[in-house]
Protein backbone atom coordinates (compact mmCIF):
# COMPACT_ATOMS: atom_id res chain seq x y z
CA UNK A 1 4.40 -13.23 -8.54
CA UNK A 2 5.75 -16.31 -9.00
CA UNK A 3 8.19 -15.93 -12.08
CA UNK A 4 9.65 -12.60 -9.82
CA UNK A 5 10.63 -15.19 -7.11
CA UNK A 6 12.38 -17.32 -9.70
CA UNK A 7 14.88 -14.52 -11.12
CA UNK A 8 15.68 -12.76 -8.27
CA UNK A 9 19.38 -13.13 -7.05
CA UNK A 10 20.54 -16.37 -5.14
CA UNK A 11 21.22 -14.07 -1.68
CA UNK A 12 17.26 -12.86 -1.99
CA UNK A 13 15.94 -16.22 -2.07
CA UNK A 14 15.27 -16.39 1.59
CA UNK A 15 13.10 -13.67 1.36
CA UNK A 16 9.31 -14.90 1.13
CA UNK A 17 7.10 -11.95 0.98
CA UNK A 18 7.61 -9.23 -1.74
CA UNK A 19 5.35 -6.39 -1.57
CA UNK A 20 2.73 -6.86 -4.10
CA UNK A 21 3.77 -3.21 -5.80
CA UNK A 22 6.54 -5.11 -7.50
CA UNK A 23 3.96 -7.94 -8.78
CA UNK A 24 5.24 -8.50 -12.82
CA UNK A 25 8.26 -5.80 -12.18
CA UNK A 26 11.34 -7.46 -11.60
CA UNK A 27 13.55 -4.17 -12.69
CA UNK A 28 11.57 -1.88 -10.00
CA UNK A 29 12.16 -4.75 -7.32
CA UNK A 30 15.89 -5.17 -8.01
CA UNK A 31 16.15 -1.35 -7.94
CA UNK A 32 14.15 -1.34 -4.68
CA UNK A 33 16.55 -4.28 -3.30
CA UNK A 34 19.51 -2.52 -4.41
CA UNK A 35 18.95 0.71 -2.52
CA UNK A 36 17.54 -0.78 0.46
CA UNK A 37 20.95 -3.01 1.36
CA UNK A 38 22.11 0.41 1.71
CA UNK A 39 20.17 3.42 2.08
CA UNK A 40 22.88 5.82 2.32
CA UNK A 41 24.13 5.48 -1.18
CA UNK A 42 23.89 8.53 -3.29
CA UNK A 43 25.91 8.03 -6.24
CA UNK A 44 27.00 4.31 -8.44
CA UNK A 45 30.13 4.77 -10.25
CA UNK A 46 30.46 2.36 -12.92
CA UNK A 47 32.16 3.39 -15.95
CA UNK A 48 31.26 1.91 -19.29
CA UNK A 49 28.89 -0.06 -16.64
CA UNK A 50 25.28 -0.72 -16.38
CA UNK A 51 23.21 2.26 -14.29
CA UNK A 52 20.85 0.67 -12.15
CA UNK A 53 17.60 1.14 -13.25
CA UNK A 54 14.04 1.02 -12.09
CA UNK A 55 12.28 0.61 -15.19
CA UNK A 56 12.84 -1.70 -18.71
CA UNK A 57 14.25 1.16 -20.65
CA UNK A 58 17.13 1.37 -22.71
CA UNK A 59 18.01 5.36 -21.98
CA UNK A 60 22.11 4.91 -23.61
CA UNK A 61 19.65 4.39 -26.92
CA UNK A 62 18.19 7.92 -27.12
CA UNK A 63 21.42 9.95 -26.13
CA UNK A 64 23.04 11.82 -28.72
CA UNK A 65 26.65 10.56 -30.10
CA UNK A 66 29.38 12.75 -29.18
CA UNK A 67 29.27 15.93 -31.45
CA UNK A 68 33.70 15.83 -31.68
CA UNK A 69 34.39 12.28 -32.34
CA UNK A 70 30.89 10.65 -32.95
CA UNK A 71 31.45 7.81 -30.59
CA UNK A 72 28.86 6.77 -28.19
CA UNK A 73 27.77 7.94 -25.23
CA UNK A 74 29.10 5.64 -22.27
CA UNK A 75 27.87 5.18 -18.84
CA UNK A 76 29.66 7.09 -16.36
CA UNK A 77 27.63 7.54 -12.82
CA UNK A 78 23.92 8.23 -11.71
CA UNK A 79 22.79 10.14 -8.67
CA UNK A 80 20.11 8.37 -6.43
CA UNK A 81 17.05 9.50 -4.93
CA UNK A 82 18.65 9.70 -1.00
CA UNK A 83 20.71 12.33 -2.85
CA UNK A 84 17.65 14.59 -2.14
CA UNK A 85 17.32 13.26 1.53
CA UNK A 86 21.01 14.21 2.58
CA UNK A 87 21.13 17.57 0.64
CA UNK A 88 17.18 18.29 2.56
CA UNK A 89 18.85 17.71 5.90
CA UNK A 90 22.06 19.81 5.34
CA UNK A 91 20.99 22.61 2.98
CA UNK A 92 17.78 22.82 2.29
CA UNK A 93 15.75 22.50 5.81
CA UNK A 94 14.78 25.46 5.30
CA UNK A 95 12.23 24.34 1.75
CA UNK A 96 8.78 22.90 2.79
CA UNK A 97 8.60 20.68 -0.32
CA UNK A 98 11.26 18.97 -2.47
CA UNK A 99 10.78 17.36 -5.30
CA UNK A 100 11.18 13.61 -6.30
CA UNK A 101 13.76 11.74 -8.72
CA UNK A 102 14.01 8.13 -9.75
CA UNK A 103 17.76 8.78 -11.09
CA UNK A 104 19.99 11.06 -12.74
CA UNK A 105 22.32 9.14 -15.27
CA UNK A 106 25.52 10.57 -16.04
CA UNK A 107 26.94 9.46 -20.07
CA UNK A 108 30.55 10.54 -21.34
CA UNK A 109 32.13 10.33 -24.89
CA UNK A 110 33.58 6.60 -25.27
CA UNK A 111 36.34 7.73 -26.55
CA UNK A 112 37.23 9.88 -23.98
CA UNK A 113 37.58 13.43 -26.15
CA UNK A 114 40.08 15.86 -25.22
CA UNK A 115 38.13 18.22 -23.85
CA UNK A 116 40.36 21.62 -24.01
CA UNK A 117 40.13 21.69 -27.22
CA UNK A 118 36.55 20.91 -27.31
CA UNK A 119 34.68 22.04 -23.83
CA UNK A 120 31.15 21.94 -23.99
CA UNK A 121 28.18 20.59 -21.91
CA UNK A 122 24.96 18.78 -23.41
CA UNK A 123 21.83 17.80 -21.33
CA UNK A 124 19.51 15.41 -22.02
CA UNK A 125 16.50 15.14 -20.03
CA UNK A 126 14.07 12.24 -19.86
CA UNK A 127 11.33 13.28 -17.03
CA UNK A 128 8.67 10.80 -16.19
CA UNK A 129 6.23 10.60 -13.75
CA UNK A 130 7.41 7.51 -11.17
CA UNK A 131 5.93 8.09 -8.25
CA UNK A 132 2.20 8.45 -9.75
CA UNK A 133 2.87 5.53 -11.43
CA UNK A 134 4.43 4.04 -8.88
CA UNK A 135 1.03 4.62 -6.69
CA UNK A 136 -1.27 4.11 -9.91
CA UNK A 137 0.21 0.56 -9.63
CA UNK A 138 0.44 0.16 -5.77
CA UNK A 139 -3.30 0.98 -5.43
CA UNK A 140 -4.11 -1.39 -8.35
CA UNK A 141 -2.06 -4.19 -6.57
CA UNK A 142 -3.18 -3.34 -3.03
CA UNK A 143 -6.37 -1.51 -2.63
CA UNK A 144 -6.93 1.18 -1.09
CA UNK A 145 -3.24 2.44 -0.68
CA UNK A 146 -2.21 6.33 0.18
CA UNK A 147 1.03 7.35 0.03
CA UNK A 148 2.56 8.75 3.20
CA UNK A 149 1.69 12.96 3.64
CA UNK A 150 3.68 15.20 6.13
């Protein structure tokens, strides 16, 4: 716990107590920080930025290169998981159970192609299962820990 303490941001060192779930995971607490100064947020523009990330992976690194130009893929937005929480509330009261998402990362040509003469749409999905091992890990770190149920 200690080395987390020492790399966190200058405006988080008066915080004392980090949860124990975030023991060894500085990238899952600075995500966790990040979204808790403001809950709200949905959606981090940055382009040709860094996404904000809850896990040491380098995602830019497995994308495709642009099929016109053969430039890299850039950083462009994400969506965050309160996306789910404001759509549930407008749209969707009427679903018993939605499901969960760390992030959805949005990457664009580098080069910015011209896209009427070349429209077309490519997906790349990466799915992994964060919130059993996000609990995996919490009831390693603190015992007998249950998520929240309705």
């Amino acid at each position: 716990m200690k080395d987390l303490e020492e790399e966190v941001d200058e405006n988080e060192k008066y915080e004392k107590n980090y949860p124990k779930a975030f023991e060894n995971d500085k990238t899952n607490y600075r995500f966790y920080k990040q979204l808790h100064k403001c809950p709200e947020q949905i959606l981090r523009y940055d382009w040709s930025g860094k996404p904000l990330m809850s896990r040491d992976e380098n995602i830019a690194s497995k994308l495709e290169k642009c099929p016109n130009c053969n430039s890299k893929r850039i950083f462009e937005f994400q969506l965050l998981p309160s996306l789910i929480n404001h759509l549930w509330k407008e749209r969707m009261a009427h679903i018993e159970t939605i499901d969960e998402f760390e992030t959805i990362l949005f990457y664009t040509c580098g080069k910015n192609c011209n896209i009427k003469l070349f429209n077309s749409e490519q997906i790349f999905l990466f799915q992994e299962n964060f919130k059993e091992d996000f609990y995996a890990q919490a009831r390693t770190s603190l015992g007998a820990f249950q998520p929240c149920s309705k």
